[in-house]
C-alpha atoms as a PDB file:
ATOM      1  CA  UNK A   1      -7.099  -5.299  26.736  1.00  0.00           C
ATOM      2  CA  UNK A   2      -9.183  -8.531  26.356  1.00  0.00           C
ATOM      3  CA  UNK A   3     -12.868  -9.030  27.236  1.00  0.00           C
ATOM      4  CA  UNK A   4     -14.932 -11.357  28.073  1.00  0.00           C
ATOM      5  CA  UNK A   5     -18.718 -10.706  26.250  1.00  0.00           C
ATOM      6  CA  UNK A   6     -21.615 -13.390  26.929  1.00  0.00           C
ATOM      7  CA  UNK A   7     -24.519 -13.716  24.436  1.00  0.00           C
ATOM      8  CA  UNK A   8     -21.470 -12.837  22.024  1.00  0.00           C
ATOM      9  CA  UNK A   9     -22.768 -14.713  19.034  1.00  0.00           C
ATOM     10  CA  UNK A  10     -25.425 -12.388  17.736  1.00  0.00           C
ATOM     11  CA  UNK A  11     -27.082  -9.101  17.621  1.00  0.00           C
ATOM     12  CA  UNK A  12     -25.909  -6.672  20.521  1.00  0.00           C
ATOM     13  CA  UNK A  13     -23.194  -9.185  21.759  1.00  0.00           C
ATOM     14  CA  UNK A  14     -21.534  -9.799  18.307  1.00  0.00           C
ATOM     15  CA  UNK A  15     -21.604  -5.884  17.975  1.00  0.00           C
ATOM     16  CA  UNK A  16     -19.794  -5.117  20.836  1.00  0.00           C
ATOM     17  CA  UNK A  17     -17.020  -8.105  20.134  1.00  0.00           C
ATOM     18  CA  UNK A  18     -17.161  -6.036  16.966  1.00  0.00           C
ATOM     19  CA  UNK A  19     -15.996  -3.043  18.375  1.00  0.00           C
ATOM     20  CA  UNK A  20     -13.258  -4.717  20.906  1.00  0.00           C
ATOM     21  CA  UNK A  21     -11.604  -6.031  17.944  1.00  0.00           C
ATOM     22  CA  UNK A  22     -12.048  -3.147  15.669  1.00  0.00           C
ATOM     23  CA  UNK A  23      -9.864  -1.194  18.012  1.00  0.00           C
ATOM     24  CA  UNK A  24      -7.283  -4.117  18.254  1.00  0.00           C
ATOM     25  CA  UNK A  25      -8.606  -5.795  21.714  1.00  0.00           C
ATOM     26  CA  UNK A  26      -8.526  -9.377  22.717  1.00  0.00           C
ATOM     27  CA  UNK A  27     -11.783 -11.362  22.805  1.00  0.00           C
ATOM     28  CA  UNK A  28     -13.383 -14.338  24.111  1.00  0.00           C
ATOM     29  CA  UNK A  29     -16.583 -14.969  22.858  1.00  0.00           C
ATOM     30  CA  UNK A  30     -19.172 -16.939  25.198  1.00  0.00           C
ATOM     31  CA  UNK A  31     -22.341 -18.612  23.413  1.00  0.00           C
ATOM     32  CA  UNK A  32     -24.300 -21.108  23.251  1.00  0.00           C
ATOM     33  CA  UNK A  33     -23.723 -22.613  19.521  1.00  0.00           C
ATOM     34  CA  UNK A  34     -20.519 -23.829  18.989  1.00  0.00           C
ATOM     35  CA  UNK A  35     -21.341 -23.427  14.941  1.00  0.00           C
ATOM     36  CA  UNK A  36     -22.080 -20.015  15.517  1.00  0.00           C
ATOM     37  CA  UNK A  37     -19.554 -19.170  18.002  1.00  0.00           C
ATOM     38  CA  UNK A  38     -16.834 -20.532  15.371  1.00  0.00           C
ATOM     39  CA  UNK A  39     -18.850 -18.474  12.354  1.00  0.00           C
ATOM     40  CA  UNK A  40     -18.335 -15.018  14.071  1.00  0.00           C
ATOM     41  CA  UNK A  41     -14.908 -15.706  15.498  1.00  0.00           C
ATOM     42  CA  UNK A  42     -14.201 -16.374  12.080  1.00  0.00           C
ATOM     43  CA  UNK A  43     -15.261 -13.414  11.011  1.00  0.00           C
ATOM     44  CA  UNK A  44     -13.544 -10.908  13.518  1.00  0.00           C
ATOM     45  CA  UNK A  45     -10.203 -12.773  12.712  1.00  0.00           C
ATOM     46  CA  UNK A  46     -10.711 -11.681   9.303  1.00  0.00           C
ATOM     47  CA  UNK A  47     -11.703  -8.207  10.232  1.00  0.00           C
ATOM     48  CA  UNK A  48      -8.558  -7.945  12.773  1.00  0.00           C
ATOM     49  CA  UNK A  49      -5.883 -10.777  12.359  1.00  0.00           C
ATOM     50  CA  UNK A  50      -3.334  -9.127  14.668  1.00  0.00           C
ATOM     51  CA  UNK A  51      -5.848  -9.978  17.717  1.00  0.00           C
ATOM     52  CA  UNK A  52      -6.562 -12.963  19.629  1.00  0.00           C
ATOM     53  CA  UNK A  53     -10.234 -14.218  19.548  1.00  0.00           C
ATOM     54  CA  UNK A  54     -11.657 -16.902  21.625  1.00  0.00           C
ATOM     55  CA  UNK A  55     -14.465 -18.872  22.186  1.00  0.00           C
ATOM     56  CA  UNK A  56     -16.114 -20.493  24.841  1.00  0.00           C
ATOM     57  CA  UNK A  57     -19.368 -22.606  24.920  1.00  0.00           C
ATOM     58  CA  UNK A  58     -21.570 -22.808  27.895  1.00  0.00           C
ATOM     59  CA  UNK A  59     -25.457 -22.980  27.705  1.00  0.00           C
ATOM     60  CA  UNK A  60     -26.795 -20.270  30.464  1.00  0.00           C
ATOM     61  CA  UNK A  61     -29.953 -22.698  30.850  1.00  0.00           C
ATOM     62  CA  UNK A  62     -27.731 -25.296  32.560  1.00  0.00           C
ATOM     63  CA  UNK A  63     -26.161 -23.635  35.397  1.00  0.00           C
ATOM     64  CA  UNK A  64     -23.868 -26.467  35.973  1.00  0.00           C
ATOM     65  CA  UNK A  65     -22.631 -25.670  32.468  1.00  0.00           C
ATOM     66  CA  UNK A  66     -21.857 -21.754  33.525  1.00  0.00           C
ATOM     67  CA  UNK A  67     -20.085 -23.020  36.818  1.00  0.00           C
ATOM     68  CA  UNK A  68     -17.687 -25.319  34.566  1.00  0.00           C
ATOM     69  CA  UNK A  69     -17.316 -22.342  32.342  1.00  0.00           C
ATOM     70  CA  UNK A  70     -15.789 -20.346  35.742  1.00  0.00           C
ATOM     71  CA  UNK A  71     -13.900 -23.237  36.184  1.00  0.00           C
ATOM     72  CA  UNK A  72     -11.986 -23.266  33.146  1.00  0.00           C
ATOM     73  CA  UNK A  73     -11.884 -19.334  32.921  1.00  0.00           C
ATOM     74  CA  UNK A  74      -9.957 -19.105  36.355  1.00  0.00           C
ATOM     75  CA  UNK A  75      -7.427 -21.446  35.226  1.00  0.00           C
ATOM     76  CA  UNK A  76      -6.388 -18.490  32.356  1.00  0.00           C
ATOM     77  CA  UNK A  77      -5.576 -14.940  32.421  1.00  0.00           C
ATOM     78  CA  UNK A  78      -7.992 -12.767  33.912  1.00  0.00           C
ATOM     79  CA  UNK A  79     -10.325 -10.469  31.446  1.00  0.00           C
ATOM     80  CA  UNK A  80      -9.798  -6.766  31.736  1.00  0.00           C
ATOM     81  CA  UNK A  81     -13.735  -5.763  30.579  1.00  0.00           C
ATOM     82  CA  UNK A  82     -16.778  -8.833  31.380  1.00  0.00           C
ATOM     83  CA  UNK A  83     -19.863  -8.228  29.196  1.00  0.00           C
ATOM     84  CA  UNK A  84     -22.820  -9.798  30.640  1.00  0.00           C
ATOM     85  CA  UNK A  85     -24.905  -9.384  28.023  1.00  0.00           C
ATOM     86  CA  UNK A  86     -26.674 -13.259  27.064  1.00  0.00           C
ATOM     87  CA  UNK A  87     -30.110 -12.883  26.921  1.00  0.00           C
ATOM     88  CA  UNK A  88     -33.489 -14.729  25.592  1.00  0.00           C
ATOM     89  CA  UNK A  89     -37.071 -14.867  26.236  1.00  0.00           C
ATOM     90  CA  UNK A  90     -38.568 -17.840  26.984  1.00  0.00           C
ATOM     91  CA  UNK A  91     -42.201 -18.952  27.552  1.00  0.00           C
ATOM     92  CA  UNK A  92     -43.200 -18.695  31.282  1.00  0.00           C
ATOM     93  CA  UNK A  93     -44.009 -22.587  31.617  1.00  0.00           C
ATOM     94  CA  UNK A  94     -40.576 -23.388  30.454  1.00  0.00           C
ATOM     95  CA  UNK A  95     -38.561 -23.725  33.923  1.00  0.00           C
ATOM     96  CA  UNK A  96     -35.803 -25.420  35.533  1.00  0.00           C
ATOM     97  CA  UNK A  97     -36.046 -28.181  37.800  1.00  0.00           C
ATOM     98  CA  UNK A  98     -36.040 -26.153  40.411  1.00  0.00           C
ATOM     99  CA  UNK A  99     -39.079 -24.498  39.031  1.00  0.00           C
ATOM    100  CA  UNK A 100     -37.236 -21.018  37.913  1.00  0.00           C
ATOM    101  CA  UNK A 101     -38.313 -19.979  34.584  1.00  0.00           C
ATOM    102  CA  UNK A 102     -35.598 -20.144  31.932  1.00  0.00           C
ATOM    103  CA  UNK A 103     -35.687 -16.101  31.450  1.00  0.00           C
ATOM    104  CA  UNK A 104     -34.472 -15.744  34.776  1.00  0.00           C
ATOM    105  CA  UNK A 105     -32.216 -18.667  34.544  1.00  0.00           C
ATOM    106  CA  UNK A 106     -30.346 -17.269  31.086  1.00  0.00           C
ATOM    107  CA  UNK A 107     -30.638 -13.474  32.103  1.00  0.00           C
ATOM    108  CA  UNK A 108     -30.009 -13.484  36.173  1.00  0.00           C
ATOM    109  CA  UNK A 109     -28.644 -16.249  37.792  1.00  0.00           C
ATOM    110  CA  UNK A 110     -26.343 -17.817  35.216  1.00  0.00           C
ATOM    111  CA  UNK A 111     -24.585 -13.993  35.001  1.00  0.00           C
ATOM    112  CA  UNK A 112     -24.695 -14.052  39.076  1.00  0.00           C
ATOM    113  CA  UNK A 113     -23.139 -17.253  38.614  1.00  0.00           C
ATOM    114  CA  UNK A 114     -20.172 -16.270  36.448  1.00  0.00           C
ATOM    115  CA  UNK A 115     -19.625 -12.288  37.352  1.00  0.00           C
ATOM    116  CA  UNK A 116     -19.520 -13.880  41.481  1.00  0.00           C
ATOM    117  CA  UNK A 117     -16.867 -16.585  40.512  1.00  0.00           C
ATOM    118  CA  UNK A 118     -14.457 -14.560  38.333  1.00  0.00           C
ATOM    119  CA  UNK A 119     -14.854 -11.683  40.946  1.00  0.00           C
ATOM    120  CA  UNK A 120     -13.807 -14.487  43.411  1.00  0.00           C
ATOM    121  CA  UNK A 121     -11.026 -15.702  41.057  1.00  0.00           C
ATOM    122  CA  UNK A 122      -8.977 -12.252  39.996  1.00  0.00           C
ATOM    123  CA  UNK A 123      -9.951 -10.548  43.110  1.00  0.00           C
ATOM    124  CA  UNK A 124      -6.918  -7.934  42.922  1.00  0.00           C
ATOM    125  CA  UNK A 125      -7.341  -7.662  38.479  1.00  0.00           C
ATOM    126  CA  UNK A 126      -8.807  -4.178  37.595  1.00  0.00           C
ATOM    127  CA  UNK A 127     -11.569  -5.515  35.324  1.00  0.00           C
ATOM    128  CA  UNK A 128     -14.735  -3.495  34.586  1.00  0.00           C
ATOM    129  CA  UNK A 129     -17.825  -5.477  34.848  1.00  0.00           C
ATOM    130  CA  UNK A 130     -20.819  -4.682  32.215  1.00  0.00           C
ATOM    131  CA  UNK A 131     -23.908  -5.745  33.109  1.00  0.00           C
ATOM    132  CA  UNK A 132     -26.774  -4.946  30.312  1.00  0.00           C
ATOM    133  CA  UNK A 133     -30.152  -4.238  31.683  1.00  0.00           C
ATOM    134  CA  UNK A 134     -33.600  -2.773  32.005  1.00  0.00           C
ATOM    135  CA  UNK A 135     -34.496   0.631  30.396  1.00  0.00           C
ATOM    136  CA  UNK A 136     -35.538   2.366  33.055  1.00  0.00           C
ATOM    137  CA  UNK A 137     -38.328   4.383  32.200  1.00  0.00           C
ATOM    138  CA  UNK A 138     -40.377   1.068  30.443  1.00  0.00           C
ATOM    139  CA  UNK A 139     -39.397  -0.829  33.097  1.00  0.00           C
ATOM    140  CA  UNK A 140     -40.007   1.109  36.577  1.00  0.00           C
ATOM    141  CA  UNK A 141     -43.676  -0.602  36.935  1.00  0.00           C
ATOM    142  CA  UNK A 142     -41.988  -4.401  36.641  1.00  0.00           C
ATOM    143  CA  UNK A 143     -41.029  -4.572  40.354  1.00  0.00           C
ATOM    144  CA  UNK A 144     -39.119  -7.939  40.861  1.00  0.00           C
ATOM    145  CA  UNK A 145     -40.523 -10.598  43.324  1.00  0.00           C
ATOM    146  CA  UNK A 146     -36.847 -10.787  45.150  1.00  0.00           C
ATOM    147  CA  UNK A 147     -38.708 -13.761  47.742  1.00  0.00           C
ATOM    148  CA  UNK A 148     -39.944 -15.878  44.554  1.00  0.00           C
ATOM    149  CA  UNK A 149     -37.531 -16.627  41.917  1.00  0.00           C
ATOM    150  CA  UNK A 150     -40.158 -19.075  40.493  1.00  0.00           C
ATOM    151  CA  UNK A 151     -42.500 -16.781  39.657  1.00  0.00           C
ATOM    152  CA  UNK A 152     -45.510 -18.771  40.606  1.00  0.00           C
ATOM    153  CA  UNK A 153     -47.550 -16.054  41.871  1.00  0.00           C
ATOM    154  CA  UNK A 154     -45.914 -12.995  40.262  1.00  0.00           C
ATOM    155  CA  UNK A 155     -48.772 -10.714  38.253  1.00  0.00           C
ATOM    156  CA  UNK A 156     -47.414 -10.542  34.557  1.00  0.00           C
ATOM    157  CA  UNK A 157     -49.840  -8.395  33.199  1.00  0.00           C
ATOM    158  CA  UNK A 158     -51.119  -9.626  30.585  1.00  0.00           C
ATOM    159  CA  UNK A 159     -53.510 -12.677  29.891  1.00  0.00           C
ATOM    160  CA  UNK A 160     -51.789 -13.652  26.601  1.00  0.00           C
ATOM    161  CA  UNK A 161     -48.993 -16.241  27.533  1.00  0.00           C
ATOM    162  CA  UNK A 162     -46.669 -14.265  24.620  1.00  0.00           C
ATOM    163  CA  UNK A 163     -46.519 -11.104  26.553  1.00  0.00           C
ATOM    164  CA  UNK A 164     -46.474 -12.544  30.112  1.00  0.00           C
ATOM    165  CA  UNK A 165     -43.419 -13.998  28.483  1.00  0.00           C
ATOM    166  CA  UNK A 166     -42.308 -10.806  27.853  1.00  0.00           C
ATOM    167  CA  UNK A 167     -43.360  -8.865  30.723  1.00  0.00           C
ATOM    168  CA  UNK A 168     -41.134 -11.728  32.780  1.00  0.00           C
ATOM    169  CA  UNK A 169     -38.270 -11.026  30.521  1.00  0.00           C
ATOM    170  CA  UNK A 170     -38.160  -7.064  31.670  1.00  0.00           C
ATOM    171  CA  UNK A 171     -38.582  -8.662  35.537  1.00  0.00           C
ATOM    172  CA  UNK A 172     -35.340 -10.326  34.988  1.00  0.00           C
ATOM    173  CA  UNK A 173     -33.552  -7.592  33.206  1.00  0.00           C
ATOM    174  CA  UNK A 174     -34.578  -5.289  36.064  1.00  0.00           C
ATOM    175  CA  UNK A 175     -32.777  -7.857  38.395  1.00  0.00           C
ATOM    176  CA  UNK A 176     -29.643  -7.361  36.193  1.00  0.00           C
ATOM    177  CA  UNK A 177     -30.010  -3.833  37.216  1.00  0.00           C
ATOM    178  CA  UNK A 178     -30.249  -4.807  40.669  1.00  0.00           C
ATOM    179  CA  UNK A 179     -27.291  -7.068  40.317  1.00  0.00           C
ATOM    180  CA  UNK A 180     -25.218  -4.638  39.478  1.00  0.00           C
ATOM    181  CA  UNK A 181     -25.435  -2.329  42.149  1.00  0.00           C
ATOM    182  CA  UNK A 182     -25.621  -5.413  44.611  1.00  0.00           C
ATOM    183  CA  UNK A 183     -22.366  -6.350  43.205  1.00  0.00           C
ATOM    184  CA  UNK A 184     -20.839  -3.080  43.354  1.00  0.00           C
ATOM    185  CA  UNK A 185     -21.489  -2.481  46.881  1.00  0.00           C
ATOM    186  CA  UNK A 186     -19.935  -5.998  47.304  1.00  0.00           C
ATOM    187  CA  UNK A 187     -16.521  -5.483  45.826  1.00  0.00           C
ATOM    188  CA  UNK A 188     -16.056  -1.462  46.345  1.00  0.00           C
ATOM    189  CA  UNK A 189     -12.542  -1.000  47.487  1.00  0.00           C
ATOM    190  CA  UNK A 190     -11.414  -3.707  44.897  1.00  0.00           C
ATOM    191  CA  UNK A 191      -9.948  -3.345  41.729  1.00  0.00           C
ATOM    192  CA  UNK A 192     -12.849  -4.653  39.889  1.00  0.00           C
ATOM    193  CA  UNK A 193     -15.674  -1.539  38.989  1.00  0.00           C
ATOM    194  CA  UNK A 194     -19.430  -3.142  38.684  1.00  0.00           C
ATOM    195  CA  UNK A 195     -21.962  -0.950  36.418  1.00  0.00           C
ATOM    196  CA  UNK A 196     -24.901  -0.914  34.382  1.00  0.00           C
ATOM    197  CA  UNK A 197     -25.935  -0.316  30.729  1.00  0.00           C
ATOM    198  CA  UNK A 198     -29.264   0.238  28.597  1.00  0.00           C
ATOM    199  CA  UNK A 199     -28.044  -0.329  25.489  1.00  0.00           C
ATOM    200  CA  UNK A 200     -31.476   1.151  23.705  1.00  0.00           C
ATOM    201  CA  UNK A 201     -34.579  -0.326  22.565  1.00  0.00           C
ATOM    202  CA  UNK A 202     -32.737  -2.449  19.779  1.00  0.00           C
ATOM    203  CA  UNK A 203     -34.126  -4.349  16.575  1.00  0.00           C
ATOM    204  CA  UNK A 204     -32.475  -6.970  14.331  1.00  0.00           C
ATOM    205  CA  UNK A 205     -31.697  -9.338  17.666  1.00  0.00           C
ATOM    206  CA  UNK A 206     -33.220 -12.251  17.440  1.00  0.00           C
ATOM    207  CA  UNK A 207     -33.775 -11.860  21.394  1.00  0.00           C
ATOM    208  CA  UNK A 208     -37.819 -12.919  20.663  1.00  0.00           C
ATOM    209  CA  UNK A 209     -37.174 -15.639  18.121  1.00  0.00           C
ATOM    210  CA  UNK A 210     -38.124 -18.400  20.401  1.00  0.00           C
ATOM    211  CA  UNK A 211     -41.242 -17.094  20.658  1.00  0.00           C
ATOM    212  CA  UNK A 212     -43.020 -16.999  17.071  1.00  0.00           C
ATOM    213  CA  UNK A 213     -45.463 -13.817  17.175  1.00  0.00           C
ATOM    214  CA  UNK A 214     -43.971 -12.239  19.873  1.00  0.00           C
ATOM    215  CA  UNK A 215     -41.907  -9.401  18.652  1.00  0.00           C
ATOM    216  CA  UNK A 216     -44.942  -8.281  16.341  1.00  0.00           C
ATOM    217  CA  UNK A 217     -47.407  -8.401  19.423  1.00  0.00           C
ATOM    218  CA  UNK A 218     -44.297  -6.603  21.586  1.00  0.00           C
ATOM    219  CA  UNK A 219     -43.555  -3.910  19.082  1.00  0.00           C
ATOM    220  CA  UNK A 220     -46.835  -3.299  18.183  1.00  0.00           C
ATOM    221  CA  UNK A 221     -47.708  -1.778  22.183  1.00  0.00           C
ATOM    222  CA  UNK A 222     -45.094   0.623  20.996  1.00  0.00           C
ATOM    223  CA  UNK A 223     -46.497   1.374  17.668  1.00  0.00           C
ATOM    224  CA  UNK A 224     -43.374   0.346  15.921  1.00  0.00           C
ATOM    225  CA  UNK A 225     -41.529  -2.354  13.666  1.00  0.00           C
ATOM    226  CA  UNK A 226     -38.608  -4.078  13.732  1.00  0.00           C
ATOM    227  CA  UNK A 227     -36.997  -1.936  11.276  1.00  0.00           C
ATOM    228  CA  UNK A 228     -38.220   0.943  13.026  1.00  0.00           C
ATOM    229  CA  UNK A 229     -35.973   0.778  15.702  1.00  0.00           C
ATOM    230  CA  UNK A 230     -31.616   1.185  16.107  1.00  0.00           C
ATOM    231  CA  UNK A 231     -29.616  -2.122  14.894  1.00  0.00           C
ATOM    232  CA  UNK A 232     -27.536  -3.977  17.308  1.00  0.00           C
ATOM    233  CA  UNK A 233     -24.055  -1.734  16.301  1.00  0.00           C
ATOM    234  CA  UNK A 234     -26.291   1.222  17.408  1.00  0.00           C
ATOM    235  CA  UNK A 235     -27.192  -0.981  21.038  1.00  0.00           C
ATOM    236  CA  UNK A 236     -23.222  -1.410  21.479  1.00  0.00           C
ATOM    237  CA  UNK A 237     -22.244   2.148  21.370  1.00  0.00           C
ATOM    238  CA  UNK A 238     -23.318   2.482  25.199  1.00  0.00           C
ATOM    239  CA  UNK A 239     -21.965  -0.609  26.950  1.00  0.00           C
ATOM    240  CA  UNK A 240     -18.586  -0.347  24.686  1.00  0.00           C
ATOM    241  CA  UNK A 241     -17.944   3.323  25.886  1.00  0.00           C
ATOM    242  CA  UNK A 242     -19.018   1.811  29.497  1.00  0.00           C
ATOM    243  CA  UNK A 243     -16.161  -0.845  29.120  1.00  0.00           C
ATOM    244  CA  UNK A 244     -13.443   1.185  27.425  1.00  0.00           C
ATOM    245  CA  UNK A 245     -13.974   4.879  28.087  1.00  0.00           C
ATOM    246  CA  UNK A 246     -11.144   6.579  30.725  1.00  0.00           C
ATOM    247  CA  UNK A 247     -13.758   8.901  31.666  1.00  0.00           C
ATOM    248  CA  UNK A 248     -14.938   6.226  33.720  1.00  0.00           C
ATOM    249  CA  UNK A 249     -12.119   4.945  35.353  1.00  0.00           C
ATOM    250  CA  UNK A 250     -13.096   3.875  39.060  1.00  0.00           C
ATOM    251  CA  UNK A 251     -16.733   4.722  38.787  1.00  0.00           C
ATOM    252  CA  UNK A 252     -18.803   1.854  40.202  1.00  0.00           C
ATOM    253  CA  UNK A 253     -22.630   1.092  41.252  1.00  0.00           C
ATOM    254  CA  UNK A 254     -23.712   3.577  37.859  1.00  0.00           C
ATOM    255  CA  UNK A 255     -26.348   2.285  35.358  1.00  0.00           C
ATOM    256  CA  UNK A 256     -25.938   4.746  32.222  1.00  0.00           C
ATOM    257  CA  UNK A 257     -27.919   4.588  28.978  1.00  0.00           C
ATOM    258  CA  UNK A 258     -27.109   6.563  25.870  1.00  0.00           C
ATOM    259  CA  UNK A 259     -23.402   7.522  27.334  1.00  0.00           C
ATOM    260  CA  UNK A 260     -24.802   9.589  30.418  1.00  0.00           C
ATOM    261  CA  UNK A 261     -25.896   8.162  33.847  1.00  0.00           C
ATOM    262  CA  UNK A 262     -29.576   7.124  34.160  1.00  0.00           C
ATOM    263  CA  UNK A 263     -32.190   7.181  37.237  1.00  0.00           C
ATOM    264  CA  UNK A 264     -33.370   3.403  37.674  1.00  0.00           C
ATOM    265  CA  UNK A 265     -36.579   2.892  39.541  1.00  0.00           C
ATOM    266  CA  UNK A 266     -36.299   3.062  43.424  1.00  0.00           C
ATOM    267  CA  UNK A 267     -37.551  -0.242  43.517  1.00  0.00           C
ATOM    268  CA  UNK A 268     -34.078  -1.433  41.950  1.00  0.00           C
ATOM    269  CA  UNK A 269     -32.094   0.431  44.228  1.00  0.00           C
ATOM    270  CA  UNK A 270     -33.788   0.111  47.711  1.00  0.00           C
ATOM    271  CA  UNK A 271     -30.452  -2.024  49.740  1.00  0.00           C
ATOM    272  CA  UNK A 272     -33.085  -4.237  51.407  1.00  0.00           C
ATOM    273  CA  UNK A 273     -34.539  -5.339  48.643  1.00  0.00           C
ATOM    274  CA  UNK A 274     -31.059  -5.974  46.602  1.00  0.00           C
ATOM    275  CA  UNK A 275     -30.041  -7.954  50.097  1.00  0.00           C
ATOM    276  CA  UNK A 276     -33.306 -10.210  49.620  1.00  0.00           C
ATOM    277  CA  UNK A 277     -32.230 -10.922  45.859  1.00  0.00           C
ATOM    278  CA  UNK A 278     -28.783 -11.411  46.339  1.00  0.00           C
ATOM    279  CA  UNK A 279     -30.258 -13.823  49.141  1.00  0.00           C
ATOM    280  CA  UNK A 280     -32.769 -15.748  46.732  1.00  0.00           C
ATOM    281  CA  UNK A 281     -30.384 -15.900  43.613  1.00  0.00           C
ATOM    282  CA  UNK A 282     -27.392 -17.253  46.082  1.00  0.00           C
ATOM    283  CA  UNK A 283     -30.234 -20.216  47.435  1.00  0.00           C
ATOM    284  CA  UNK A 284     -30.799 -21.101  43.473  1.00  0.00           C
ATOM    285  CA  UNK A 285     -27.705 -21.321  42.488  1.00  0.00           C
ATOM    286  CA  UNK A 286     -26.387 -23.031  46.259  1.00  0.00           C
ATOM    287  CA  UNK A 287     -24.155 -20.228  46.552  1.00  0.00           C
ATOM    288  CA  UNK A 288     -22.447 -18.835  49.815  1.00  0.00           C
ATOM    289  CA  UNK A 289     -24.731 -15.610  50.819  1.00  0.00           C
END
């Protein structure tokens, strides 16, 4: 088996790669840093030297950069398990030039972006598609603005720019959620299954780094710490037995969380709504509808 895992240099991602190659899968790791990308594929090749680990660098800010990386990955052999899992929070006023903030740059479009194109280039591969996302119970009052990717006019909540930051960060893991059931109604009947994965409210990430303050301010609304909370090998258990497990052979258009299925908001699964995001996200990224 080899996978394909995004964000894969760090926290939940580098956990999960951790588990592929702990049970003797293939890897390709897909980050950001080429320093760090080439620090933990070091590291898994000396954990497991009998597999094959890869890297890949693309910046999920640049959406040019993400197409190029679906350019070069069509050329090779196609993954068995994809891993969207990159993630950050950004501030709000950081945006494209489009005018789409960064969070829903990294998090939404630039895994539309790839999951579409590989779909499109091993359309008769079985490969299971991961796509991490919102927990659903925190998340069910964050209803996405599927008209508005710029979130000019979108209420965040809060009136400290920190948390709008990371109010806008659940919006765009909600559309994750909503991507993968769009995308699963899309290629049923194919080989490829499309589902969904909380992996757990998860410390030790580094997802809120960018941001100094924020994961104090964040945790504190929950009356926790960062050491409170699961590390990132704990956050891979889920989307790992999502990718691997032969229980779930065929199943598509399923979020789970904590290895059973999970009830997303209806908001998140209403088809009209997932047709107007698909819609908006395909106009961003100058995509065929």
């Amino acid at each position: 088996m080899k996978a394909l895992i995004t964000g894969a240099t760090s926290g939940i991602g580098a956990a999960i790669a951790h588990r592929f190659v702990d049970d003797g899968h293939d890897v390709v790791l897909v980050g950001r840093s080429a320093e760090r990308l080439t620090s933990v594929a070091e590291e898994l090749r000396a954990a497991a030297p009998l597999v094959c680990v890869g890297v890949e660098q693309a910046d999920f800010a640049d959406l040019a950069q993400v197409h190029a990386l679906a350019d070069r990955l069509a050329t090779r052999d196609a993954p068995d398990v994809v891993v969207s899992n990159a993630a950050l929070v950004a501030p709000v006023a950081q945006r494209n030039s489009d005018g789409i903030p960064l969070t829903v740059v990294v998090n939404f479009l630039a895994p539309y972006i790839l999951l579409r194109r590989l779909a499109e280039a091993f359309p008769n591969h079985a490969s299971r598609f991961v796509v991490l996302g919102a927990e659903p119970a925190g998340s069910a009052g964050l209803v996405v603005d599927v008209d508005d990717l710029t979130y000019t006019s979108a209420d965040l909540m809060f009136p400290d720019p920190d948390l709008q930051a990371f109010a806008l960060y659940g919006h765009s893991k909600n559309m994750d959620v909503m991507l993968a059931y769009a995308l699963a109604d899309r290629l049923a009947g194919t080989a490829i299954t499309v589902n969904g994965v909380h992996p757990g409210i998860i410390g030790q990430t580094g997802l809120m780094t960018g941001i100094p303050g924020l994961a104090k301010k964040a945790l504190a609304m929950f009356g926790a710490t960062d050491a409170d909370l699961p590390n990132p090998s704990d956050g891979a258990d889920t989307p790992y037995w999502v990718a691997t497990s032969p229980d779930l052979d065929g199943v598509t258009g399923t979020y789970f969380g904590d290895r059973a299925e999970a009830a997303t908001a209806e908001h998140t699964t209403d088809k009209e709504r997932l047709e107007r995001l698909w819609r908006s996200a395909a106009e961003a990224t100058r995509m065929a509808v």
